[in-house]
PDB file of N, CA and C in Angstrom:
ATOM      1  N   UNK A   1      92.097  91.915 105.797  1.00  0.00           N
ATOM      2  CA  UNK A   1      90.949  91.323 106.455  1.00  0.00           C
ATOM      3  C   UNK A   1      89.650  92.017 106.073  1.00  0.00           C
ATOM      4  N   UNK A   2      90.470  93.273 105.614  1.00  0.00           N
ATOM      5  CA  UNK A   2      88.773  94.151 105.706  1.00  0.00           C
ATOM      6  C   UNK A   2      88.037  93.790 103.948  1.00  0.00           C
ATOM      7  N   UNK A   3      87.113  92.424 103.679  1.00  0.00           N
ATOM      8  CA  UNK A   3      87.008  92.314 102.375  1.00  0.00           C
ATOM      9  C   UNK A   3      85.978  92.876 102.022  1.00  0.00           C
ATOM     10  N   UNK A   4      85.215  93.164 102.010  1.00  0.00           N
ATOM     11  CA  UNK A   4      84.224  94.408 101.979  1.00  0.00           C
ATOM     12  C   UNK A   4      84.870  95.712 101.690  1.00  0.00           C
ATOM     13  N   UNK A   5      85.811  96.159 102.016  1.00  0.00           N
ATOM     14  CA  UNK A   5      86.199  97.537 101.604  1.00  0.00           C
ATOM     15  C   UNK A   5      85.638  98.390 102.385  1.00  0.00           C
ATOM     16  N   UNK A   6      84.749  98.165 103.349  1.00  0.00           N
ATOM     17  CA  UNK A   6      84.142  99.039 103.972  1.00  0.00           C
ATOM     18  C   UNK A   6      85.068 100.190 105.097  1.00  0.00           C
ATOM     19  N   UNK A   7      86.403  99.682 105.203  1.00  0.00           N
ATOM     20  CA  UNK A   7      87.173 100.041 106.304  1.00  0.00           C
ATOM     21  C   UNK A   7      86.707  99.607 107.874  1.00  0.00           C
ATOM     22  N   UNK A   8      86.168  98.906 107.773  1.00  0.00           N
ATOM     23  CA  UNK A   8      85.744  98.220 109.059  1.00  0.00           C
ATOM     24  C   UNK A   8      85.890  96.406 109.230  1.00  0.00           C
ATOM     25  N   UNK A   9      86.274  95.859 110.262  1.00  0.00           N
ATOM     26  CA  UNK A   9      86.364  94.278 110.330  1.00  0.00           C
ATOM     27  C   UNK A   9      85.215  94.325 110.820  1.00  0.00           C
ATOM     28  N   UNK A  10      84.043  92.737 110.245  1.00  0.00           N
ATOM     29  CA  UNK A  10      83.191  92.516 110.538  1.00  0.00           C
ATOM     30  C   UNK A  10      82.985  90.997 111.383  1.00  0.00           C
ATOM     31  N   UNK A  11      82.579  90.676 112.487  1.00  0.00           N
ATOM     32  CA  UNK A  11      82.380  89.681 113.024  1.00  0.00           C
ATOM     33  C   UNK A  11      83.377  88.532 112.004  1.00  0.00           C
ATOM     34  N   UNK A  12      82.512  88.449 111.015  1.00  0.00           N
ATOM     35  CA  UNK A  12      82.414  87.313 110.096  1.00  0.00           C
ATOM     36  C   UNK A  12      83.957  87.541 109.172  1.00  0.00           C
ATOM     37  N   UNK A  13      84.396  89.070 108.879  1.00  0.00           N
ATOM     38  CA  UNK A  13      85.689  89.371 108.624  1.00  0.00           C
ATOM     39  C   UNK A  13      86.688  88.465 109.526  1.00  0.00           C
ATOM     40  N   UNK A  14      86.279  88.788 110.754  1.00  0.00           N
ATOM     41  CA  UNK A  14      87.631  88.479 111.772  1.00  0.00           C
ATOM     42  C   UNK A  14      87.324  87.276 112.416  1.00  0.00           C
ATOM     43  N   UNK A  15      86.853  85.785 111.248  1.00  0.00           N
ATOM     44  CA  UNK A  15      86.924  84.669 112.234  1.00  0.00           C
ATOM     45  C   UNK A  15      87.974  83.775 113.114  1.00  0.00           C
ATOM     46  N   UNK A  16      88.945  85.263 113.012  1.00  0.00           N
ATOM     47  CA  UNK A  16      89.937  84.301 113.824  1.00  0.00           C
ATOM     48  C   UNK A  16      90.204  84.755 115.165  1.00  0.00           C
ATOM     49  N   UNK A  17      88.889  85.814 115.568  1.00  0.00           N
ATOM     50  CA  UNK A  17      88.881  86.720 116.900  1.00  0.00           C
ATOM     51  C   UNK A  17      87.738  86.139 117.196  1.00  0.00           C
ATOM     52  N   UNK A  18      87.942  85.783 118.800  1.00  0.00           N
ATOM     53  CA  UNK A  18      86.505  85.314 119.603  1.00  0.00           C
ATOM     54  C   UNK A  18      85.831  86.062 119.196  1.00  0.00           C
ATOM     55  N   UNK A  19      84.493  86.039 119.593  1.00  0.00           N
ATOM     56  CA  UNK A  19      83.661  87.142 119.532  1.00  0.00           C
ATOM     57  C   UNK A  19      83.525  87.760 120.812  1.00  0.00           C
ATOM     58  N   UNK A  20      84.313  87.084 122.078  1.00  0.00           N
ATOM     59  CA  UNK A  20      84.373  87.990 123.469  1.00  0.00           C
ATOM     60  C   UNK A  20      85.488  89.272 123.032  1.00  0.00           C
ATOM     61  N   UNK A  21      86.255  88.823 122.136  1.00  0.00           N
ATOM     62  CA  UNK A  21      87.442  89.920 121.544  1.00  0.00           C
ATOM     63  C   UNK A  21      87.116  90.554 120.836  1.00  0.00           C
ATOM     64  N   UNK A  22      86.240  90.635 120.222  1.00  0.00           N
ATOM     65  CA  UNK A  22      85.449  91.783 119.011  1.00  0.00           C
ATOM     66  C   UNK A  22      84.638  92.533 119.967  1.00  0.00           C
ATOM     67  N   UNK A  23      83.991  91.607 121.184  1.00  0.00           N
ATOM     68  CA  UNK A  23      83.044  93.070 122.130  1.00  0.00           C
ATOM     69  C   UNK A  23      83.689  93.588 122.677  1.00  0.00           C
ATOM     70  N   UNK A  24      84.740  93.280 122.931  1.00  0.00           N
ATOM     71  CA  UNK A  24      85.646  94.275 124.267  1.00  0.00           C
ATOM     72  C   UNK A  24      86.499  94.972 123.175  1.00  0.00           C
ATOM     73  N   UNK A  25      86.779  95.084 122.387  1.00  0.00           N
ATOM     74  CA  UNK A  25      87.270  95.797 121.073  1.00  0.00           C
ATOM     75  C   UNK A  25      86.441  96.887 120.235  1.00  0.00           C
ATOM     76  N   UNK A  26      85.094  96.640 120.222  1.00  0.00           N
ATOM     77  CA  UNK A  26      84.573  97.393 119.859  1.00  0.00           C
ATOM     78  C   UNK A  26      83.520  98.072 120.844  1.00  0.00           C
ATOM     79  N   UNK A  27      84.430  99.267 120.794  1.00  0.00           N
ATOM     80  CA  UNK A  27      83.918 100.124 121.729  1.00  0.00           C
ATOM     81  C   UNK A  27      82.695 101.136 121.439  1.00  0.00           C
ATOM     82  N   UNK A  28      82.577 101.492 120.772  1.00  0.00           N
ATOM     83  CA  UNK A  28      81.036 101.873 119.802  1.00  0.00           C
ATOM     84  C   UNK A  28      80.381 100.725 120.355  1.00  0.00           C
ATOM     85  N   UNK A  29      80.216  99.674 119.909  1.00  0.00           N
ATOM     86  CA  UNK A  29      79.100  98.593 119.953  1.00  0.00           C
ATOM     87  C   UNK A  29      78.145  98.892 118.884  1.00  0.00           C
ATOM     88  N   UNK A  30      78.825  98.565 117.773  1.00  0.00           N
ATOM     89  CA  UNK A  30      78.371  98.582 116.017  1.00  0.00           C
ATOM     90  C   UNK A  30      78.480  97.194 115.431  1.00  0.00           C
ATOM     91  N   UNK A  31      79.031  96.316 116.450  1.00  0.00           N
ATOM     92  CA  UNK A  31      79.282  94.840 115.728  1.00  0.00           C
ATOM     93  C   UNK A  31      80.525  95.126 114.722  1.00  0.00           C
ATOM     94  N   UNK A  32      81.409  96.020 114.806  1.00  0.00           N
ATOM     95  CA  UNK A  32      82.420  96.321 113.629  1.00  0.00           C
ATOM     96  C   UNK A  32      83.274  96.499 114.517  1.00  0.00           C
ATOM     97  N   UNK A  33      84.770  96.389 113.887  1.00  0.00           N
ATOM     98  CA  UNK A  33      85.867  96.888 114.465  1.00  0.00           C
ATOM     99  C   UNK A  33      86.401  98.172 113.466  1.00  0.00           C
ATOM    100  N   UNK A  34      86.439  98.986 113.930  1.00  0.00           N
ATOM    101  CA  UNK A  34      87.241  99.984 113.132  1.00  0.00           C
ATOM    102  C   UNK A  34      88.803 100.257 113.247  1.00  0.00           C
ATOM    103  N   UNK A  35      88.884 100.816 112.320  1.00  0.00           N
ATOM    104  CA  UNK A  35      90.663 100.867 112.542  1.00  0.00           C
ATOM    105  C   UNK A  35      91.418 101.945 113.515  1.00  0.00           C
ATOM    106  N   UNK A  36      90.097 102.666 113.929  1.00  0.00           N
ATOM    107  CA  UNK A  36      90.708 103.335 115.867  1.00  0.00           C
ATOM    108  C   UNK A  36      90.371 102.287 116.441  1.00  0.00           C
ATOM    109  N   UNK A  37      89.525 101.099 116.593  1.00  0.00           N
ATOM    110  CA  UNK A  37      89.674 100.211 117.657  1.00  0.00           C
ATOM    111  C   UNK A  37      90.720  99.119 117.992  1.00  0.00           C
ATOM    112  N   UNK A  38      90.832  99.159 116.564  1.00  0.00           N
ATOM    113  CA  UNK A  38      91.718  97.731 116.747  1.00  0.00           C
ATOM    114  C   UNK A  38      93.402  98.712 116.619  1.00  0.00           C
ATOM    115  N   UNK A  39      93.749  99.727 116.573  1.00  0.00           N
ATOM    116  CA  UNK A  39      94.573 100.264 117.070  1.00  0.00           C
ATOM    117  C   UNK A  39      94.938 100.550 118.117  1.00  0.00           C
ATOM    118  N   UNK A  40      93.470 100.905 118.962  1.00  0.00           N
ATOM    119  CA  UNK A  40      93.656 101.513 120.562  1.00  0.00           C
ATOM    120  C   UNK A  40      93.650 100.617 121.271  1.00  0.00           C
ATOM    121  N   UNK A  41      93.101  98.662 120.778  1.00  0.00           N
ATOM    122  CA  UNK A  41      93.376  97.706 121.036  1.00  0.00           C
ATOM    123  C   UNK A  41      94.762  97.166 121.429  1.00  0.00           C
ATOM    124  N   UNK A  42      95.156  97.580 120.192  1.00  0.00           N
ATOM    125  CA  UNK A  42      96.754  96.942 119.809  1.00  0.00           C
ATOM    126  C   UNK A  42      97.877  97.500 120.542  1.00  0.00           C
ATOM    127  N   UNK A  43      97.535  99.329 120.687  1.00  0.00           N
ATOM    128  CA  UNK A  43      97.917  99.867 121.794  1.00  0.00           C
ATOM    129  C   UNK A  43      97.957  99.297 123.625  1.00  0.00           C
ATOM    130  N   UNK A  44      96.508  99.266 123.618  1.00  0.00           N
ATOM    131  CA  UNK A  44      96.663  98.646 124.908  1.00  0.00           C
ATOM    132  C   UNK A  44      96.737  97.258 125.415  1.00  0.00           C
ATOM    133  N   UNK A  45      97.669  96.263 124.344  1.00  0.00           N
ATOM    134  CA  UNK A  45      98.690  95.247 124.698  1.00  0.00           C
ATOM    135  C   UNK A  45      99.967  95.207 124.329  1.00  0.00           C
ATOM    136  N   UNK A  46     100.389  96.243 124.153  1.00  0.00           N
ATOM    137  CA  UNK A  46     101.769  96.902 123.900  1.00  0.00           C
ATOM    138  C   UNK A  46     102.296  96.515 125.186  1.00  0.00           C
ATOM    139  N   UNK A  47     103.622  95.455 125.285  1.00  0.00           N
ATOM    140  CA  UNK A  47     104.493  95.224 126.161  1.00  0.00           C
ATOM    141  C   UNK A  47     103.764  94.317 127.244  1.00  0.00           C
ATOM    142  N   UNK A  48     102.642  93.633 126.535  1.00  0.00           N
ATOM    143  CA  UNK A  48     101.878  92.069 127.373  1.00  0.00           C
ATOM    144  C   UNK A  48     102.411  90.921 126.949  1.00  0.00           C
ATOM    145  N   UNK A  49     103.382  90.649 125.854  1.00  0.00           N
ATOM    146  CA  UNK A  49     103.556  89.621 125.487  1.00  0.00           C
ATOM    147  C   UNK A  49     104.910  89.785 125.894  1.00  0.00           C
ATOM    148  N   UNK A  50     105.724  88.641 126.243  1.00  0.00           N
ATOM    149  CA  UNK A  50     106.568  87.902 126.941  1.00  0.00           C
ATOM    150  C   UNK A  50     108.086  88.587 125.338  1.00  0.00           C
ATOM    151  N   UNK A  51     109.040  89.344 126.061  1.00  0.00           N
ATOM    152  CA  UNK A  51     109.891  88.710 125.547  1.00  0.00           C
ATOM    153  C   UNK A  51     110.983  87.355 125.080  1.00  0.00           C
ATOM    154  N   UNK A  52     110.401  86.868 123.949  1.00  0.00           N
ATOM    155  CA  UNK A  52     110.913  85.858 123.913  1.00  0.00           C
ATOM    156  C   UNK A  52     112.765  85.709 123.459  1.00  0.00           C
ATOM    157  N   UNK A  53     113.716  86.493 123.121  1.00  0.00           N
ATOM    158  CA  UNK A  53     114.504  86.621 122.781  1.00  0.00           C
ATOM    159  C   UNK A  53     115.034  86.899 123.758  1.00  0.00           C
ATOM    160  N   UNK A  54     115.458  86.025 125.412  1.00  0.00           N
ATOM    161  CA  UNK A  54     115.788  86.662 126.048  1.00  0.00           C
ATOM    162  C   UNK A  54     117.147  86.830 126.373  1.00  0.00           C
ATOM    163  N   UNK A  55     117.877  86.166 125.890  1.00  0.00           N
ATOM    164  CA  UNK A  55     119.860  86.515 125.532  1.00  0.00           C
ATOM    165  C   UNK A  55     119.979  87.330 124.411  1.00  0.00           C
ATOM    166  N   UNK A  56     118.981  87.669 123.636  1.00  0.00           N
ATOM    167  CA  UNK A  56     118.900  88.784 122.860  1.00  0.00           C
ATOM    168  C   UNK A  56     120.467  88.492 121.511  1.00  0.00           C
ATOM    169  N   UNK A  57     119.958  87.455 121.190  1.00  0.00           N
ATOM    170  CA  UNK A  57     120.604  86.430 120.207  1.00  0.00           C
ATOM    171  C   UNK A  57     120.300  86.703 118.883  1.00  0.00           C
ATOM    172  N   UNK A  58     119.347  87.271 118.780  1.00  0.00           N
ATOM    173  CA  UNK A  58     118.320  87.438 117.885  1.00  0.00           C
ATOM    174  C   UNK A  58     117.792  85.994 117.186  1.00  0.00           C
ATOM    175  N   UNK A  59     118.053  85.113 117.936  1.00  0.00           N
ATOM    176  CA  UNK A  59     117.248  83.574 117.725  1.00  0.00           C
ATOM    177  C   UNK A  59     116.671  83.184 118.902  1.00  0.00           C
ATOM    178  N   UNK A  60     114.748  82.335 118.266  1.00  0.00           N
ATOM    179  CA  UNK A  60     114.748  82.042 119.837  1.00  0.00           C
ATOM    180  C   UNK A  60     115.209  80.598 120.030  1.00  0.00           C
ATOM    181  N   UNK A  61     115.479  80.009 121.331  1.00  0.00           N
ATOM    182  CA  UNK A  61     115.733  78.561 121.287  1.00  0.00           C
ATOM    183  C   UNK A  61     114.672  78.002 122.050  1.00  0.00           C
ATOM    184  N   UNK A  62     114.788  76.611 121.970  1.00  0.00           N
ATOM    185  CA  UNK A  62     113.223  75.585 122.230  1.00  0.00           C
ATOM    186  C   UNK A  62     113.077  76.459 124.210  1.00  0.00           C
ATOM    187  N   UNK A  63     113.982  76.395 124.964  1.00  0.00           N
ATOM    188  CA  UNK A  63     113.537  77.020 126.559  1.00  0.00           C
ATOM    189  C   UNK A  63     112.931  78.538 125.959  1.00  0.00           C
ATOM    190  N   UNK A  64     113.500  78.956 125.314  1.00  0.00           N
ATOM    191  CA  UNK A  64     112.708  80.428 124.726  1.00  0.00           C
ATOM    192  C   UNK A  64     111.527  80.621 124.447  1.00  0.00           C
ATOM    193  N   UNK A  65     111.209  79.404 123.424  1.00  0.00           N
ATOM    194  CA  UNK A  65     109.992  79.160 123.166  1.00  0.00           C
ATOM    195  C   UNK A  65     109.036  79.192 124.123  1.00  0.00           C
ATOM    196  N   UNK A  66     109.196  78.398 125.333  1.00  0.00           N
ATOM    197  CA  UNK A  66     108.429  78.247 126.056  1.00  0.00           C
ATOM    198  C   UNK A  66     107.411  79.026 127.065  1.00  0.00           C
ATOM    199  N   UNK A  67     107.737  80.263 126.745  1.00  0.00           N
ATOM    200  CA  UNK A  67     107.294  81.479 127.156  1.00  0.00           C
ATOM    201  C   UNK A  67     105.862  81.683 125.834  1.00  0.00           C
ATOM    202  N   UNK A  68     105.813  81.072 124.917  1.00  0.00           N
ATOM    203  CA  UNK A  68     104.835  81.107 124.310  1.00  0.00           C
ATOM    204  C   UNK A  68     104.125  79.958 123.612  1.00  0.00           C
ATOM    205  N   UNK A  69     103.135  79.627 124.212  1.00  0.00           N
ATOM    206  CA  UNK A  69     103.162  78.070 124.126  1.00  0.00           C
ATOM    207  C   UNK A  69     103.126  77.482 122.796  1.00  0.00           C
ATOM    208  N   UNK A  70     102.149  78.685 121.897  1.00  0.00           N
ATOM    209  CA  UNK A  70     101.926  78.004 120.218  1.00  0.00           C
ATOM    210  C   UNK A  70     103.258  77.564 119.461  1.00  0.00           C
ATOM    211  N   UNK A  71     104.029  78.759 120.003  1.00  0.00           N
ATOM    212  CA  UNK A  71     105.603  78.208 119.256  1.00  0.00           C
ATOM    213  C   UNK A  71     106.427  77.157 120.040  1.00  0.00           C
ATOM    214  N   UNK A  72     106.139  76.961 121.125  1.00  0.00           N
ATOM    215  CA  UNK A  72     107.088  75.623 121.663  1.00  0.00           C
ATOM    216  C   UNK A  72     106.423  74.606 121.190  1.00  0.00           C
ATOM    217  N   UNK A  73     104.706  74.595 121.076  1.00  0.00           N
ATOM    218  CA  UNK A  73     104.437  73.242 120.312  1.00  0.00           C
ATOM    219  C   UNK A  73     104.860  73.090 118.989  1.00  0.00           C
ATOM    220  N   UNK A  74     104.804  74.185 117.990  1.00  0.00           N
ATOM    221  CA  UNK A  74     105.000  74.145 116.671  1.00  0.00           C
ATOM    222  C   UNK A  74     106.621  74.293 116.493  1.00  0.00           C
ATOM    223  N   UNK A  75     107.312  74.317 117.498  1.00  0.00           N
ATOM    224  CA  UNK A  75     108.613  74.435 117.613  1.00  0.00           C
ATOM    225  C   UNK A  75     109.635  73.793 116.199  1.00  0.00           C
ATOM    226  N   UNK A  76     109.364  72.407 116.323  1.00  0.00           N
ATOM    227  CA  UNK A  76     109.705  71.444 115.186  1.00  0.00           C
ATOM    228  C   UNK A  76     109.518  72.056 113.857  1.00  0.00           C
ATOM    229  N   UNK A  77     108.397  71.339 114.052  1.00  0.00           N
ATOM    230  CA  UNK A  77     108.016  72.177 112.423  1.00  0.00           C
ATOM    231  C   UNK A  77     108.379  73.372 112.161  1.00  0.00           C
ATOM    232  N   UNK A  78     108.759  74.776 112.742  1.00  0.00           N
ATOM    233  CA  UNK A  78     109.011  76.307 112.243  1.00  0.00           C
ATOM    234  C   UNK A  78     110.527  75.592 112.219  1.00  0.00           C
ATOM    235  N   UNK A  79     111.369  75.124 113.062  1.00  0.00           N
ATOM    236  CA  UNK A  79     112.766  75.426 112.690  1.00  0.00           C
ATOM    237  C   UNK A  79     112.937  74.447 111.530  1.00  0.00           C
ATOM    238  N   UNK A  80     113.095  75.386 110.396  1.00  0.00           N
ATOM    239  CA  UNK A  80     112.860  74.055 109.357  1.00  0.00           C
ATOM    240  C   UNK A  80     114.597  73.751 108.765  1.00  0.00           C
ATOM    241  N   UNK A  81     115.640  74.481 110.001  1.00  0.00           N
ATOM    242  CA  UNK A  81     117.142  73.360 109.301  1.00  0.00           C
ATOM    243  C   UNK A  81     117.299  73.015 110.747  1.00  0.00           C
ATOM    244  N   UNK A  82     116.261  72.440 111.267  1.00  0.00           N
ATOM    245  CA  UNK A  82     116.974  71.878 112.359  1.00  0.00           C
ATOM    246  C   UNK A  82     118.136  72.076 113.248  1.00  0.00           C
ATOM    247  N   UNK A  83     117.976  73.678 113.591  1.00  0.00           N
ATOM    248  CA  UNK A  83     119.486  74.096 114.460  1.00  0.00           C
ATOM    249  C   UNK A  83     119.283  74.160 115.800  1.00  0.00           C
ATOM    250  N   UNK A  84     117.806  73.768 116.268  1.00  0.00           N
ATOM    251  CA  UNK A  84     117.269  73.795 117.914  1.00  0.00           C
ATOM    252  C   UNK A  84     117.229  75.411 117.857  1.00  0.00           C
ATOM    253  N   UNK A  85     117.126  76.035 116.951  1.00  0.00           N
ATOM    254  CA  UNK A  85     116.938  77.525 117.392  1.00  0.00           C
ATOM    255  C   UNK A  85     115.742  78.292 116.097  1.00  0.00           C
ATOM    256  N   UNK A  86     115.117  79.028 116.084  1.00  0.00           N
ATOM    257  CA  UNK A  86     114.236  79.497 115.520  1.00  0.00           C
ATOM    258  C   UNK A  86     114.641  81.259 115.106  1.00  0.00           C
ATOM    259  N   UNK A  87     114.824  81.329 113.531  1.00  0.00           N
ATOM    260  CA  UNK A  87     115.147  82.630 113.339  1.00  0.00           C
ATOM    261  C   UNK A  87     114.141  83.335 112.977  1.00  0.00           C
ATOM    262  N   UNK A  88     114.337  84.456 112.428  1.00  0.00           N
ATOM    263  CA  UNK A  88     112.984  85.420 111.528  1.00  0.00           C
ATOM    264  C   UNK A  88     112.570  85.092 110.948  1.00  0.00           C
ATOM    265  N   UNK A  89     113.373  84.266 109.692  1.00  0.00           N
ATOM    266  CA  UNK A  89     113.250  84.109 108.043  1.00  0.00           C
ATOM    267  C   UNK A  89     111.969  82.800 108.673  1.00  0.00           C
ATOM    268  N   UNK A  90     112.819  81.835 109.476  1.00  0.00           N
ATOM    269  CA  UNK A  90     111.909  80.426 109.498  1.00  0.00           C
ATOM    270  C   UNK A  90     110.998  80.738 110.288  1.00  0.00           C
ATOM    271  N   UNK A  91     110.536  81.699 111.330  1.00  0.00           N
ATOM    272  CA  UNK A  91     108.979  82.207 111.485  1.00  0.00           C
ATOM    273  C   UNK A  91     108.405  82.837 110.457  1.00  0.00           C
ATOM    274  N   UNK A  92     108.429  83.654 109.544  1.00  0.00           N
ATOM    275  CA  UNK A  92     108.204  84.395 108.985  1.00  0.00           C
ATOM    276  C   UNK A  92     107.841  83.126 107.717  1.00  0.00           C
ATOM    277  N   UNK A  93     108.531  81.992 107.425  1.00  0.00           N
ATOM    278  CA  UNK A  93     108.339  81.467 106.116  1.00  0.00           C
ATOM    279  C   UNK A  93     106.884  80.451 107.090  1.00  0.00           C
ATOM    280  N   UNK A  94     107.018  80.455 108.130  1.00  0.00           N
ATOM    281  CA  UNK A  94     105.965  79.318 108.783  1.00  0.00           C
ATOM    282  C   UNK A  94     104.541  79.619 108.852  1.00  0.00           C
ATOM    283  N   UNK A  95     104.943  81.637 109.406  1.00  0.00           N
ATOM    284  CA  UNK A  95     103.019  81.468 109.467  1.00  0.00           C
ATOM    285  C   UNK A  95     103.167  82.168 107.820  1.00  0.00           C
ATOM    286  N   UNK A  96     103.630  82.840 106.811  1.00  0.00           N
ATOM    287  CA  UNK A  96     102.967  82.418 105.427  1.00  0.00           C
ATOM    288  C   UNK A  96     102.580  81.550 104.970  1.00  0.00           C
ATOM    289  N   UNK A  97     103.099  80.186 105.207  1.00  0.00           N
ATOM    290  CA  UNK A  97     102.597  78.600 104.818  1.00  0.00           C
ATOM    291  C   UNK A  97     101.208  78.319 105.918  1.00  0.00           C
ATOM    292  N   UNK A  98     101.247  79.339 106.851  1.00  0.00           N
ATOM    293  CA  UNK A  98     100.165  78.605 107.585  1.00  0.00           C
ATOM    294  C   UNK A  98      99.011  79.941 107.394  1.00  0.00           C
ATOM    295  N   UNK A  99      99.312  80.448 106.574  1.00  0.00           N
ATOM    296  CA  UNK A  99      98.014  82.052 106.578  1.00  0.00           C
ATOM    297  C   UNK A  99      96.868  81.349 106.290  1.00  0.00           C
ATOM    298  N   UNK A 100      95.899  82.002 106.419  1.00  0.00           N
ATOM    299  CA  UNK A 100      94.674  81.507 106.058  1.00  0.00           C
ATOM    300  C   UNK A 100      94.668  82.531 104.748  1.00  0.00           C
ATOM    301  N   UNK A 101      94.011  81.785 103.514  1.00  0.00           N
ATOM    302  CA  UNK A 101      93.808  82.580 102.277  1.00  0.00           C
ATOM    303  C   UNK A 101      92.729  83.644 102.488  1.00  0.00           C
ATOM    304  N   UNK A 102      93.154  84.498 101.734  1.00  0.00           N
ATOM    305  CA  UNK A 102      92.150  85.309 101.591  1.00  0.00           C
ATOM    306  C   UNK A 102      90.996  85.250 100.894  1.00  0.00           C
ATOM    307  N   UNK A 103      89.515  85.438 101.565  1.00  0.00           N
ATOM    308  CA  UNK A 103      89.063  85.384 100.644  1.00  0.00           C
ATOM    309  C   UNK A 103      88.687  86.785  99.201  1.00  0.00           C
ATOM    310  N   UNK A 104      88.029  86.020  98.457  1.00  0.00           N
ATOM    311  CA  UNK A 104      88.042  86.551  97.199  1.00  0.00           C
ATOM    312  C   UNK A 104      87.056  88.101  97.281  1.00  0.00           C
ATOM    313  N   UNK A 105      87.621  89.315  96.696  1.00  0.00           N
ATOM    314  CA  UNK A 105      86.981  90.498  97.032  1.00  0.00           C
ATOM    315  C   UNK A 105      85.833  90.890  96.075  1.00  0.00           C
ATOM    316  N   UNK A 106      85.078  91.114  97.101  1.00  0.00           N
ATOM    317  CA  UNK A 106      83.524  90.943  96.323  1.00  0.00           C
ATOM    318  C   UNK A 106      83.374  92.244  95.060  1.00  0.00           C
ATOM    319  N   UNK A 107      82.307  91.168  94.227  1.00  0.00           N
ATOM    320  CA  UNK A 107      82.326  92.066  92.855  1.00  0.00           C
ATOM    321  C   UNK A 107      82.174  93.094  92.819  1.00  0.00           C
ATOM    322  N   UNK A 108      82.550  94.105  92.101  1.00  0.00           N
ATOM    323  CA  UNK A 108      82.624  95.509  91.958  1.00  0.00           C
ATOM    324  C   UNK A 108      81.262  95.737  90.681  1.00  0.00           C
ATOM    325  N   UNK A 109      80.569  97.126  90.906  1.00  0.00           N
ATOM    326  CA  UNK A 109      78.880  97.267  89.745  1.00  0.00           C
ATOM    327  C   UNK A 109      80.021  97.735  88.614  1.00  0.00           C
ATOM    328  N   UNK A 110      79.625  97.517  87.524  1.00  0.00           N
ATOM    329  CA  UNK A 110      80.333  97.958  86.415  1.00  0.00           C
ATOM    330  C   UNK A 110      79.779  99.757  86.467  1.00  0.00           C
TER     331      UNK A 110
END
């Protein structure tokens, strides 16, 4: 994310973070995220998100899903052999097909 090289995410770096999530993230108040923030961030939602694996199957199924809403809607589409259950490989192959590209890293002075 960081395309600048600067070691910092910039507003415009991270358009996929509100910008209410970049102020409460950046705790300096530099308009940047640094990589202690968005660590001490990441830290403090450690164990907020819902286990979804909860028979601990290591697959989730569509009631599983439902504990997180983006994947019960996109449910269909990620299980891509149709077993009503969702593994690693077929999350993992879903948001690569759905990444946003990177953009291109700005020119370097000769």
């Amino acid at each position: 994310m960081d395309q600048n090289g600067d070691g910092k995410i910039s507003a415009a770096e991270a358009q996929w973070v509100t910008a209410k999530s970049i102020a409460r993230i950046d705790t300096n108040k530099d308009g940047m995220l640094s990589a202690d923030e968005l660590r001490a961030a990441r830290a403090s939602h450690r164990g907020q998100h819902p286990k979804l694996d909860t028979n601990g199957d290591g697959l989730i199924s569509r009631d599983e899903a439902k504990a997180a809403p983006r994947l019960a809607e996109n449910f269909d589409a990620i299980d891509s052999n149709k077993d009503g259950q969702l593994s690693r490989d077929e999350m993992a192959t879903w948001h690569k097909s759905h990444a946003r590209p990177a953009a291109p890293a700005p020119a370097t002075k000769p």
